[in-house]
PDB file of N, CA and C in Angstrom:
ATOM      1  N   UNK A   1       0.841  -1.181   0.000  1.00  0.00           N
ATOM      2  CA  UNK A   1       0.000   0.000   0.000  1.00  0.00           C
ATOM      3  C   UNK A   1       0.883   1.241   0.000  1.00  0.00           C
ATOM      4  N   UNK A   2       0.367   2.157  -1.151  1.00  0.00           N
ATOM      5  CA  UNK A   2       1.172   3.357  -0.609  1.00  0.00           C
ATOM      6  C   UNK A   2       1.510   4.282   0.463  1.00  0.00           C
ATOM      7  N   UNK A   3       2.040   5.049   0.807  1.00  0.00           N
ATOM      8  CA  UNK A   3       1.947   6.009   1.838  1.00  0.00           C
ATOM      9  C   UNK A   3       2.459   7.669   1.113  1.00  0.00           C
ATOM     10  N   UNK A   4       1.729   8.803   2.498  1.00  0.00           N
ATOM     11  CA  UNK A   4       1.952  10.020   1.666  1.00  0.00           C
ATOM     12  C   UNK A   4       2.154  10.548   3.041  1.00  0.00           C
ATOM     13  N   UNK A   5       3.627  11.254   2.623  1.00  0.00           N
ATOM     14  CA  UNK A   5       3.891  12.355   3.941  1.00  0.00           C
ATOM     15  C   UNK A   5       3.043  13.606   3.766  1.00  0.00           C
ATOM     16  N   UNK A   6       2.875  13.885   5.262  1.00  0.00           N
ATOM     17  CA  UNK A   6       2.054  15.244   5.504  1.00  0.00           C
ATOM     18  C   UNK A   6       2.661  16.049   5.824  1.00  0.00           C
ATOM     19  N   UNK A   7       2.797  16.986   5.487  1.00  0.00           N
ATOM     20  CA  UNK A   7       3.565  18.494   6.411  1.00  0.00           C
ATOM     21  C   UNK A   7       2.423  19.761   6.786  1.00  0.00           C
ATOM     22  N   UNK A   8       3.000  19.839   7.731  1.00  0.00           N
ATOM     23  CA  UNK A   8       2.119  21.008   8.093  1.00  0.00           C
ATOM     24  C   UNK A   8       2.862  22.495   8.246  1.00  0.00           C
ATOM     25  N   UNK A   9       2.218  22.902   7.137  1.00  0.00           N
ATOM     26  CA  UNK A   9       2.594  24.575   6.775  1.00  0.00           C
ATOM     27  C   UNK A   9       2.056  25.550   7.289  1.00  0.00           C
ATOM     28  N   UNK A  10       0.651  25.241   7.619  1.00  0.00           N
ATOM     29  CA  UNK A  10       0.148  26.729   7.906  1.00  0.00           C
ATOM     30  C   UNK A  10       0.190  26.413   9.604  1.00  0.00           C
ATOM     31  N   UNK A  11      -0.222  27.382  10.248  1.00  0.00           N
ATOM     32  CA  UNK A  11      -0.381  27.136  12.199  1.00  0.00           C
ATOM     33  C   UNK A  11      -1.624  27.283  11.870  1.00  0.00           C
ATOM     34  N   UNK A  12      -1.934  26.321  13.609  1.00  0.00           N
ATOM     35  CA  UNK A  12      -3.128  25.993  14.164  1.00  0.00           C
ATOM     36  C   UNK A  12      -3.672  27.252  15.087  1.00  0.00           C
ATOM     37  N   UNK A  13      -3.103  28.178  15.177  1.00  0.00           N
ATOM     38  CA  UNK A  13      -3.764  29.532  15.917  1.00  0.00           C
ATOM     39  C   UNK A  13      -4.651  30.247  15.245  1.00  0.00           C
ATOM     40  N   UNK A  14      -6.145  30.071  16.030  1.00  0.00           N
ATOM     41  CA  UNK A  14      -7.252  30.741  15.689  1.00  0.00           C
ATOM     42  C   UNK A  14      -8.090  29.648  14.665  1.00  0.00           C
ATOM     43  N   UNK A  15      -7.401  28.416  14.733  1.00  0.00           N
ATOM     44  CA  UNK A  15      -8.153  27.795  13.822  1.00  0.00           C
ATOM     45  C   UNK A  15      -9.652  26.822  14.943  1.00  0.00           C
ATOM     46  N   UNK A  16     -10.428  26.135  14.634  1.00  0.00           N
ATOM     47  CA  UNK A  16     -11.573  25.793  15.409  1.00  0.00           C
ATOM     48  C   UNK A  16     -10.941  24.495  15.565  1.00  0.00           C
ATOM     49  N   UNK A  17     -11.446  24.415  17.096  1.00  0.00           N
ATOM     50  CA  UNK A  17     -11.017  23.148  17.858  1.00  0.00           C
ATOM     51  C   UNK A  17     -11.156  21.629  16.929  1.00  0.00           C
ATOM     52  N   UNK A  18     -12.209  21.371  16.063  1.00  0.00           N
ATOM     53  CA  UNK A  18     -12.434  20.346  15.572  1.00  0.00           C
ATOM     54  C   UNK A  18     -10.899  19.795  14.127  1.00  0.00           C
ATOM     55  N   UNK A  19     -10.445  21.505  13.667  1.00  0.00           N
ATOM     56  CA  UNK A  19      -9.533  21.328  12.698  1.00  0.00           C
ATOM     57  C   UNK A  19      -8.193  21.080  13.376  1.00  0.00           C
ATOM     58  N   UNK A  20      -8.198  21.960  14.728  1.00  0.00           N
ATOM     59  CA  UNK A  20      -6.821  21.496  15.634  1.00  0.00           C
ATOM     60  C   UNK A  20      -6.473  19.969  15.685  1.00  0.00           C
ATOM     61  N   UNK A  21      -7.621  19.298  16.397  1.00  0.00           N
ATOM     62  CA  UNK A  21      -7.510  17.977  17.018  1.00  0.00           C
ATOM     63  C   UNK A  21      -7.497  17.157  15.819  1.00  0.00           C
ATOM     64  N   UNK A  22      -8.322  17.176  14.460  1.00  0.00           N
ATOM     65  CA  UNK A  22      -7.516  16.554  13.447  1.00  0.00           C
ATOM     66  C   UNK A  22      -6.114  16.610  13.204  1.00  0.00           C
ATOM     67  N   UNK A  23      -5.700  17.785  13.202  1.00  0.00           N
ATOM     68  CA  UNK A  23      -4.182  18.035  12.893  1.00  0.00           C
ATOM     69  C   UNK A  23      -3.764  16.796  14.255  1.00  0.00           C
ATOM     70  N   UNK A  24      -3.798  17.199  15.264  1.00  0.00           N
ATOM     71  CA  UNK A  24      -2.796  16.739  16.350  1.00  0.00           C
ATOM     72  C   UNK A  24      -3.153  15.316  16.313  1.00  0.00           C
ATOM     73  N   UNK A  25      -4.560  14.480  15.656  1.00  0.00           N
ATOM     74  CA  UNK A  25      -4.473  12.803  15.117  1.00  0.00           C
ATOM     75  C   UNK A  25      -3.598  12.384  14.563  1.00  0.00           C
ATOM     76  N   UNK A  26      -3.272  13.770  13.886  1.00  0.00           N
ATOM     77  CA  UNK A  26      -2.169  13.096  12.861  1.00  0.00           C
ATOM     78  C   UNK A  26      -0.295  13.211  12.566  1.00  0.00           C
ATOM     79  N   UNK A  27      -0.720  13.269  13.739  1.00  0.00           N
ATOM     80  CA  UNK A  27       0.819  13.739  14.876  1.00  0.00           C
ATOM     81  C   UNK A  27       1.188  15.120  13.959  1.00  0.00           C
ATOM     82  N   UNK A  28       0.713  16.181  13.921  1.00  0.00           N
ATOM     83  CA  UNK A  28       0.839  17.483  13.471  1.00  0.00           C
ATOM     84  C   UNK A  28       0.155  18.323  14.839  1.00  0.00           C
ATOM     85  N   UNK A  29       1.855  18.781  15.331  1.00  0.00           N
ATOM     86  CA  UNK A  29       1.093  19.890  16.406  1.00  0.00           C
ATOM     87  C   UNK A  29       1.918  21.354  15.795  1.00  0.00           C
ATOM     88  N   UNK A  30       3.016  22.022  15.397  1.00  0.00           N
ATOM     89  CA  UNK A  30       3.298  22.728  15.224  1.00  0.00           C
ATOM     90  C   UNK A  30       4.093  23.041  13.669  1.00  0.00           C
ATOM     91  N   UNK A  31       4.159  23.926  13.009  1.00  0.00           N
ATOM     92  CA  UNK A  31       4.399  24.360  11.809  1.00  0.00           C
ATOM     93  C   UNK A  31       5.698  23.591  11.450  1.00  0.00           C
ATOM     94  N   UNK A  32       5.619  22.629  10.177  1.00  0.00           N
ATOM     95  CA  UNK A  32       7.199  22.256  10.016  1.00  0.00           C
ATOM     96  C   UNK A  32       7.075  20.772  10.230  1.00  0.00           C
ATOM     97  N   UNK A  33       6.451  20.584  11.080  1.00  0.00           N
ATOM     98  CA  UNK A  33       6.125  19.247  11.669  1.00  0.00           C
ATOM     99  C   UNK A  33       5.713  17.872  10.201  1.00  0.00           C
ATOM    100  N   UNK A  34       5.769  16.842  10.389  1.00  0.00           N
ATOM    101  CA  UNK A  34       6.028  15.709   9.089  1.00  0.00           C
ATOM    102  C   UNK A  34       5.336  14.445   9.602  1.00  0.00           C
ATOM    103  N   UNK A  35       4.834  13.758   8.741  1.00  0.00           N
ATOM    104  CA  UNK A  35       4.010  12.530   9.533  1.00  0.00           C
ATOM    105  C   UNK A  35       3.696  11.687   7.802  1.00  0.00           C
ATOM    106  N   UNK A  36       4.364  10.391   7.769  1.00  0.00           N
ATOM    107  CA  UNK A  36       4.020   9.563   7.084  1.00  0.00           C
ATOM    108  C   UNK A  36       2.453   8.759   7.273  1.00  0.00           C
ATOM    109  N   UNK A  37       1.743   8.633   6.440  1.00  0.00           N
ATOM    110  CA  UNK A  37      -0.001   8.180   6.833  1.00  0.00           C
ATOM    111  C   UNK A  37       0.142   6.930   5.519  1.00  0.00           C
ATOM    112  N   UNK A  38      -0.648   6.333   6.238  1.00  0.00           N
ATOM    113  CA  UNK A  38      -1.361   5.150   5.352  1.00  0.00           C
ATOM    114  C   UNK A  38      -1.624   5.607   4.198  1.00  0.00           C
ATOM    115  N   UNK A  39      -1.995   5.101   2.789  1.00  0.00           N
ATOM    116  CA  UNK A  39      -3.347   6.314   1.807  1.00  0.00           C
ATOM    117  C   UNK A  39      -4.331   5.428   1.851  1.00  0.00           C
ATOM    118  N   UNK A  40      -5.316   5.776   2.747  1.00  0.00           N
ATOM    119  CA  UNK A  40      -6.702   4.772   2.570  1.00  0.00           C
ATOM    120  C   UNK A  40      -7.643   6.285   2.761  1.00  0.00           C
ATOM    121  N   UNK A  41      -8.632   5.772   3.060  1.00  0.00           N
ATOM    122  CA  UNK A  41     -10.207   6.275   3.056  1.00  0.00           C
ATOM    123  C   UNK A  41     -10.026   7.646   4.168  1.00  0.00           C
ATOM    124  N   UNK A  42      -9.652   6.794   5.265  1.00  0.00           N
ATOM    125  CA  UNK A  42      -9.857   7.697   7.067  1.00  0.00           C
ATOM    126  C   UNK A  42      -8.604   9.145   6.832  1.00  0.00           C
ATOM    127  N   UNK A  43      -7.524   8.546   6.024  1.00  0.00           N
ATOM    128  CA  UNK A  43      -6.297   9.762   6.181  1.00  0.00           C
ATOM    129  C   UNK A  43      -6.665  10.601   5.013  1.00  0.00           C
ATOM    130  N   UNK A  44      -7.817  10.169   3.708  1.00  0.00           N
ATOM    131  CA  UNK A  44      -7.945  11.359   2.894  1.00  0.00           C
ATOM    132  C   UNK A  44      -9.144  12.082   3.594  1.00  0.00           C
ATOM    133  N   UNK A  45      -9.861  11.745   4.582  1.00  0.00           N
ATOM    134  CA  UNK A  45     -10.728  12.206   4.765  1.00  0.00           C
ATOM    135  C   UNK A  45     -10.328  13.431   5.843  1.00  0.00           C
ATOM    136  N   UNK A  46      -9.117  12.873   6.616  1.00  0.00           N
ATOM    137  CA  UNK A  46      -8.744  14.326   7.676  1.00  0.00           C
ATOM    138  C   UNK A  46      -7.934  15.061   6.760  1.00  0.00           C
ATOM    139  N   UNK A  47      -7.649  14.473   5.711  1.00  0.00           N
ATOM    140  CA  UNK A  47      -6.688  15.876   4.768  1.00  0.00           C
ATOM    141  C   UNK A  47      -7.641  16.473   3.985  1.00  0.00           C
ATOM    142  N   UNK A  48      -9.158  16.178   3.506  1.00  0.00           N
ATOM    143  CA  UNK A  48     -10.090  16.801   3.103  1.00  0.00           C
ATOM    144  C   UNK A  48     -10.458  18.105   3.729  1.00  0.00           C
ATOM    145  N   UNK A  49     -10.838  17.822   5.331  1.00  0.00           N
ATOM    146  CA  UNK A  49     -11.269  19.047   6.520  1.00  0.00           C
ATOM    147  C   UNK A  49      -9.822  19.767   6.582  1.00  0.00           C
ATOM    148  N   UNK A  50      -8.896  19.583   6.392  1.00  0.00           N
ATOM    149  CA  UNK A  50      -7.987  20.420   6.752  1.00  0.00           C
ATOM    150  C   UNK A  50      -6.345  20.588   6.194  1.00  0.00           C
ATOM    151  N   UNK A  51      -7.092  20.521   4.772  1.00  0.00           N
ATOM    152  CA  UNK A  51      -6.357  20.044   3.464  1.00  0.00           C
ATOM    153  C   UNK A  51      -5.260  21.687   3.049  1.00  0.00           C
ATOM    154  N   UNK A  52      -6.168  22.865   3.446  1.00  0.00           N
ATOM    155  CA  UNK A  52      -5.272  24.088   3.129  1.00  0.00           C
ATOM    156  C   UNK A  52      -4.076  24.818   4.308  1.00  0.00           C
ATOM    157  N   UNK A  53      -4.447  23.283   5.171  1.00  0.00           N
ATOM    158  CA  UNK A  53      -2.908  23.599   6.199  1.00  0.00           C
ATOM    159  C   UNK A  53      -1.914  23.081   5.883  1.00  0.00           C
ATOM    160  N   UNK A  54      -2.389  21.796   4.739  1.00  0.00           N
ATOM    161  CA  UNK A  54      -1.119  21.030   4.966  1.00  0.00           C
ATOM    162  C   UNK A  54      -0.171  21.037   3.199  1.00  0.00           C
ATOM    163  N   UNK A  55       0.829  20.338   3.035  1.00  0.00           N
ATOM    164  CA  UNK A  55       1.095  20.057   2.401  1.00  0.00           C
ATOM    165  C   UNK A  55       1.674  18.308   1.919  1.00  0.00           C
ATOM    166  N   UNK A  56       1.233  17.618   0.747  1.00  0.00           N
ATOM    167  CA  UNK A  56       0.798  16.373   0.859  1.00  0.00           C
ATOM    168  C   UNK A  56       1.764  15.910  -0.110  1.00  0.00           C
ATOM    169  N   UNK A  57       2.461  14.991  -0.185  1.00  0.00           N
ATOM    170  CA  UNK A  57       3.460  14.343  -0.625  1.00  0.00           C
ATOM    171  C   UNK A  57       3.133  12.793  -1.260  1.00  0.00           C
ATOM    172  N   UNK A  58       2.735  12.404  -2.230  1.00  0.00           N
ATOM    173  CA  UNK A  58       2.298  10.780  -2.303  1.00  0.00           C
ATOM    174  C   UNK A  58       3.546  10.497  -2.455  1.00  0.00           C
ATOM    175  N   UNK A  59       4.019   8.660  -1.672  1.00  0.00           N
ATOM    176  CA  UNK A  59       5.098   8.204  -2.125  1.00  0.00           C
ATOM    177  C   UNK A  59       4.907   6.772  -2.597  1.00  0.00           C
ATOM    178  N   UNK A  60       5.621   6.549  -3.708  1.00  0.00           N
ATOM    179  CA  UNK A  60       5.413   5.369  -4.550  1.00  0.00           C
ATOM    180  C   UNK A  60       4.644   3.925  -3.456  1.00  0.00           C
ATOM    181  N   UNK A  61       4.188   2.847  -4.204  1.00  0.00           N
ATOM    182  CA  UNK A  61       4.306   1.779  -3.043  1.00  0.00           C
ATOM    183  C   UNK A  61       4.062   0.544  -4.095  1.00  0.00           C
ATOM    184  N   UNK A  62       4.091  -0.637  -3.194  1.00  0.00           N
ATOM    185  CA  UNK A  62       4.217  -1.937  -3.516  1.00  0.00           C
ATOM    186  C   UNK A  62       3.466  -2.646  -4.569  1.00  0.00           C
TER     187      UNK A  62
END
């Protein structure tokens, strides 16, 4: 299965509690921050809600 790193570019200040605590599921707490994810269903769906913080990387797979 493939996987796609996440980065998180923009900050979580002033953003609404529901877009924070996605970020911080996805081990993203502060700007800069990097997190390899599965690519299934559940990880496009928290990069959907809070897709213009991050920046998304697909990496090849098996």
């Amino acid at each position: 299965m493939a996987n796609m790193t996440i980065k998180l570019v923009k900050s979580l200040n002033g953003r609404l509690e529901k877009q924070i605590l996605t970020a911080n599921s996805m081990g993203l707490r502060k700007i800069g921050d990097t997190t390899v994810q599965p690519d299934n269903a559940q990880t496009r769906g928290k990069i959907a809600k809070i897709g213009y913080l991050l920046k998304v990387t697909e990496e090849g797979g098996n």
